[in-house]
Protein backbone atom coordinates (compact mmCIF):
# COMPACT_ATOMS: atom_id res chain seq x y z
CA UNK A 1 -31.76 12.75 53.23
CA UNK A 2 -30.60 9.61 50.81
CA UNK A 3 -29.36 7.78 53.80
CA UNK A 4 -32.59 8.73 55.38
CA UNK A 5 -34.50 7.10 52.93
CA UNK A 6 -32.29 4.36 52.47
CA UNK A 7 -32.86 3.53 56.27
CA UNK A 8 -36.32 3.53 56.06
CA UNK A 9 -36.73 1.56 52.84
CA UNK A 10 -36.61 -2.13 54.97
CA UNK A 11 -39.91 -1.27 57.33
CA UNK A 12 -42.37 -2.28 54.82
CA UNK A 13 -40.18 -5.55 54.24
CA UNK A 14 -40.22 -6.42 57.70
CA UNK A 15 -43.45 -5.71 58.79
CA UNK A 16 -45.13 -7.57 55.56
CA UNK A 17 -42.30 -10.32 56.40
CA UNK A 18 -43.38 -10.48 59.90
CA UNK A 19 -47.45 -10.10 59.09
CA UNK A 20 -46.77 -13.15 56.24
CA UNK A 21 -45.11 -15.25 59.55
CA UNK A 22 -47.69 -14.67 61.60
CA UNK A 23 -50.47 -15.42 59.26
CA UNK A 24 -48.85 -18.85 58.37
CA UNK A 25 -48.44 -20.00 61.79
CA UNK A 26 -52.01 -19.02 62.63
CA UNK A 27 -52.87 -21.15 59.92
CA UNK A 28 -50.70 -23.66 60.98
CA UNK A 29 -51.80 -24.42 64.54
CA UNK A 30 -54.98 -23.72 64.58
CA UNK A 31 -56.15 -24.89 61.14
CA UNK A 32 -54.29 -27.29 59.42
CA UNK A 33 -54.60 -31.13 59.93
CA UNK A 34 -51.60 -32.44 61.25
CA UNK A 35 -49.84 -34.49 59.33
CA UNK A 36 -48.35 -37.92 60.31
CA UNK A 37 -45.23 -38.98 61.29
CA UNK A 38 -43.64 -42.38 62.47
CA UNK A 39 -42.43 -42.66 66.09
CA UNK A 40 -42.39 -40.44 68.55
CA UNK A 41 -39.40 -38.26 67.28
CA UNK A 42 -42.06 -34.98 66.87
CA UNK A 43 -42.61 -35.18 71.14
CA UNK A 44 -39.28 -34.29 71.55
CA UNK A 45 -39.11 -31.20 69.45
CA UNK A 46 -40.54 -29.03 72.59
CA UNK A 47 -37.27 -30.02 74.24
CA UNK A 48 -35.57 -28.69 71.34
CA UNK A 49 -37.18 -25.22 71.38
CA UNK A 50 -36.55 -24.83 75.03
CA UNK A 51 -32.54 -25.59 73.65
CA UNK A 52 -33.01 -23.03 71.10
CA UNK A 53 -34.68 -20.67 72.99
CA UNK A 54 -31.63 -20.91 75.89
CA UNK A 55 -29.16 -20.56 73.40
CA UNK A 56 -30.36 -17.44 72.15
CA UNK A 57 -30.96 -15.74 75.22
CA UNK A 58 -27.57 -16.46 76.28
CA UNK A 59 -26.29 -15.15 72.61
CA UNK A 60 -28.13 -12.08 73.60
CA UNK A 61 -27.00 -12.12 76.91
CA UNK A 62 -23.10 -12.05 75.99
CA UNK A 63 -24.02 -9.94 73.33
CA UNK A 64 -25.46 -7.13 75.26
CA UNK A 65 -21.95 -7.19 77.97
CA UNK A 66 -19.84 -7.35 74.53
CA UNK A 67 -21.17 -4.36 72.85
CA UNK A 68 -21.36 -2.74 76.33
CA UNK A 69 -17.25 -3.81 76.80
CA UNK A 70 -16.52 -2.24 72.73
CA UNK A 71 -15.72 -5.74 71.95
CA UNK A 72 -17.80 -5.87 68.35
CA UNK A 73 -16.47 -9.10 66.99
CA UNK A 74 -17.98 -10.97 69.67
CA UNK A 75 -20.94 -8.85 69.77
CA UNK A 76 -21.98 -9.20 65.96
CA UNK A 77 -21.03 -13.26 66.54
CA UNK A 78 -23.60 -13.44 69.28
CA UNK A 79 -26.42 -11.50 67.39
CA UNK A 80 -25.46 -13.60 64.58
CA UNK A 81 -25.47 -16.50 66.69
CA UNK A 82 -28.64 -15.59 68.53
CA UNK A 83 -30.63 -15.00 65.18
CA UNK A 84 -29.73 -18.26 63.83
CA UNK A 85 -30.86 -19.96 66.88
CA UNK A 86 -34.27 -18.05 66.84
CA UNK A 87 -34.42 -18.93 63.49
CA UNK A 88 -33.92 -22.47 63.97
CA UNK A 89 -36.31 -22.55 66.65
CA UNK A 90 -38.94 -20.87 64.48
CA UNK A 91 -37.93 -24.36 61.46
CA UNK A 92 -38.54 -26.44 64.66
CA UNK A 93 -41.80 -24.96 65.87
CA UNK A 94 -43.24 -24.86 62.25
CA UNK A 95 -42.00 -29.22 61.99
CA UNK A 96 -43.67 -29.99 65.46
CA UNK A 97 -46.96 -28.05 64.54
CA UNK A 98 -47.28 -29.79 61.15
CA UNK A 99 -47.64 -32.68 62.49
CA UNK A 100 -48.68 -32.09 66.14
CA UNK A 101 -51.45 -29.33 65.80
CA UNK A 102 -52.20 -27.08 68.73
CA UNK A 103 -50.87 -28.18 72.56
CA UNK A 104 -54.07 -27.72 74.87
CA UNK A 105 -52.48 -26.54 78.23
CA UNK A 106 -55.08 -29.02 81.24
CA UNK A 107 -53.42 -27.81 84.67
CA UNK A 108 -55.84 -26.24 86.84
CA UNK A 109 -55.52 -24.37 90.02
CA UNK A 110 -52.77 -21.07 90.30
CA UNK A 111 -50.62 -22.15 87.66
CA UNK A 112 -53.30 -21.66 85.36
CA UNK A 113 -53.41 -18.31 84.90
CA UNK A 114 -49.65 -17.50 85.34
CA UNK A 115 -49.10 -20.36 82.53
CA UNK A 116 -51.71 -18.23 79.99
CA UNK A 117 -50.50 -14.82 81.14
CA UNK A 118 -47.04 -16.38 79.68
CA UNK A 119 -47.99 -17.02 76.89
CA UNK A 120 -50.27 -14.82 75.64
CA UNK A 121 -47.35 -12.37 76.33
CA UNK A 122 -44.67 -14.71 74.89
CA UNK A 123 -47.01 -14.80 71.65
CA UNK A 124 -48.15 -11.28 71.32
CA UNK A 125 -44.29 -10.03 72.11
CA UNK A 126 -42.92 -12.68 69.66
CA UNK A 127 -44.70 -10.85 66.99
CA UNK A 128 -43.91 -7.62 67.78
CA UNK A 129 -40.09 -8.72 68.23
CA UNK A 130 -39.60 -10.44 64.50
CA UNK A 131 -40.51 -7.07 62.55
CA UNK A 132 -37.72 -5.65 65.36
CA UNK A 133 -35.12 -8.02 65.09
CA UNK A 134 -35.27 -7.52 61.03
CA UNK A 135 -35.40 -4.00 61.20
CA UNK A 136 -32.21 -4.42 63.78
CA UNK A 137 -30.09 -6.46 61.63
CA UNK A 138 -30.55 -4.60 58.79
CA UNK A 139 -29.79 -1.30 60.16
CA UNK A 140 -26.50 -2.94 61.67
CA UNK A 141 -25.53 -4.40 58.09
CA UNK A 142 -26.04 -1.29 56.43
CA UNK A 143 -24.05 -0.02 59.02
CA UNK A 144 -26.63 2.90 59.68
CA UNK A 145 -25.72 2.63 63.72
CA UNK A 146 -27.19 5.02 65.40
CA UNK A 147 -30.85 3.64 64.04
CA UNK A 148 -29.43 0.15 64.97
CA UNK A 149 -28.54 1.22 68.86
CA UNK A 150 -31.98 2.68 68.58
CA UNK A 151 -34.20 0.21 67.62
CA UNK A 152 -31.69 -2.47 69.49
CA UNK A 153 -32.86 -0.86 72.71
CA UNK A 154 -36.28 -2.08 72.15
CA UNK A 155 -35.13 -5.10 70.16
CA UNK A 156 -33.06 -6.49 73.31
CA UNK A 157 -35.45 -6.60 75.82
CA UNK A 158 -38.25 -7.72 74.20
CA UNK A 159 -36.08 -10.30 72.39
CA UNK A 160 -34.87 -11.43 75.37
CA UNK A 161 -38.45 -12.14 77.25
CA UNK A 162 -39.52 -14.08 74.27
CA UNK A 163 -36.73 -16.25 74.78
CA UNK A 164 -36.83 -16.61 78.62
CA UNK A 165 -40.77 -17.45 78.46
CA UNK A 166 -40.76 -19.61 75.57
CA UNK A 167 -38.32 -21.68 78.25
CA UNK A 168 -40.81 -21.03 80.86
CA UNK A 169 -43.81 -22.36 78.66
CA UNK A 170 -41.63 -25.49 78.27
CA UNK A 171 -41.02 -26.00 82.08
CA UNK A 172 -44.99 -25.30 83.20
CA UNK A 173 -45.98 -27.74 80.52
CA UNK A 174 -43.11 -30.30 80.98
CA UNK A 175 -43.95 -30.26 84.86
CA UNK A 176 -47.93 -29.01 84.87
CA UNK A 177 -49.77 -30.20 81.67
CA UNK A 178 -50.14 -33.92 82.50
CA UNK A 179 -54.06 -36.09 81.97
């Protein structure tokens, strides 16, 4: 029943973790000035979350086979390895919003719709999947396993779409969004 407890004791964290996230980038992007900056050094930061985004998907990917394969090492590297790279992505996204302020998506026709049904499901899942990934790592560093390859099962997938569409968002508005 201690271990129980003990297992439990990170949900609050998380969730208020997650919840304090959320309500800064709201703020963020859709009601904070932008600040300035010199050149033209913040346009390329999209680019860089699309990087970020790849890299973690892949860490997932090889991470999911590894674990799969027993091979532990390499699957704690990749979670470790896909965190950081969410994490650094999430840095990124908070720079390029300072200063750039909410991206208005102008493409009309088809791709319309697909490119909001994207994102409003990359968004939404994105917050359900930092409380999850939190909860995950925690459970795996506390070594309380069978909670971890519980949650993980929803962590993964989820986890995994967020990454894959956050690339997506980057293509349709590299290749759709242009005046």
């Amino acid at each position: 029943m201690a271990n129980e407890t003990q297992s439990n004791k990170a949900i609050a964290p998380a969730i208020g973790i997650s919840a304090a996230i959320l309500a800064f980038l709201f703020w963020l992007i859709y009601f904070k000035t932008p600040g300035k900056a010199e050149g033209d050094w913040v346009l390329k930061l999209p680019t860089i979350f699309a990087g970020l985004n790849a890299v973690s998907a892949c860490c997932l990917g090889v991470g999911i086979v590894a674990i799969k394969r027993g091979l532990k090492r390499i699957h704690i590297g990749m979670m470790i390895s896909a965190t950081l790279s969410s994490a650094l992505f999430l840095v990124c996204y908070i720079i390029y919003h300072h200063y750039h302020g909410d991206t208005k998506f102008l493409a009309e026709g088809l791709i319309r719709p697909i490119y909001f049904f994207i994102l409003i499901s990359h968004i939404l899942l994105s917050v359900v999947v930092v409380p999850l990934i939190l909860l995950t790592l925690w459970f795996a560093i506390n070594r309380f396993y069978e909670k971890h390859k519980r949650i993980a099962k929803w962590t993964f997938p989820i986890w995994m779409y967020v990454s894959v569409t956050g690339i997506l968002v980057y293509v349709i508005l590299q290749n759709f969004n242009t005046v």
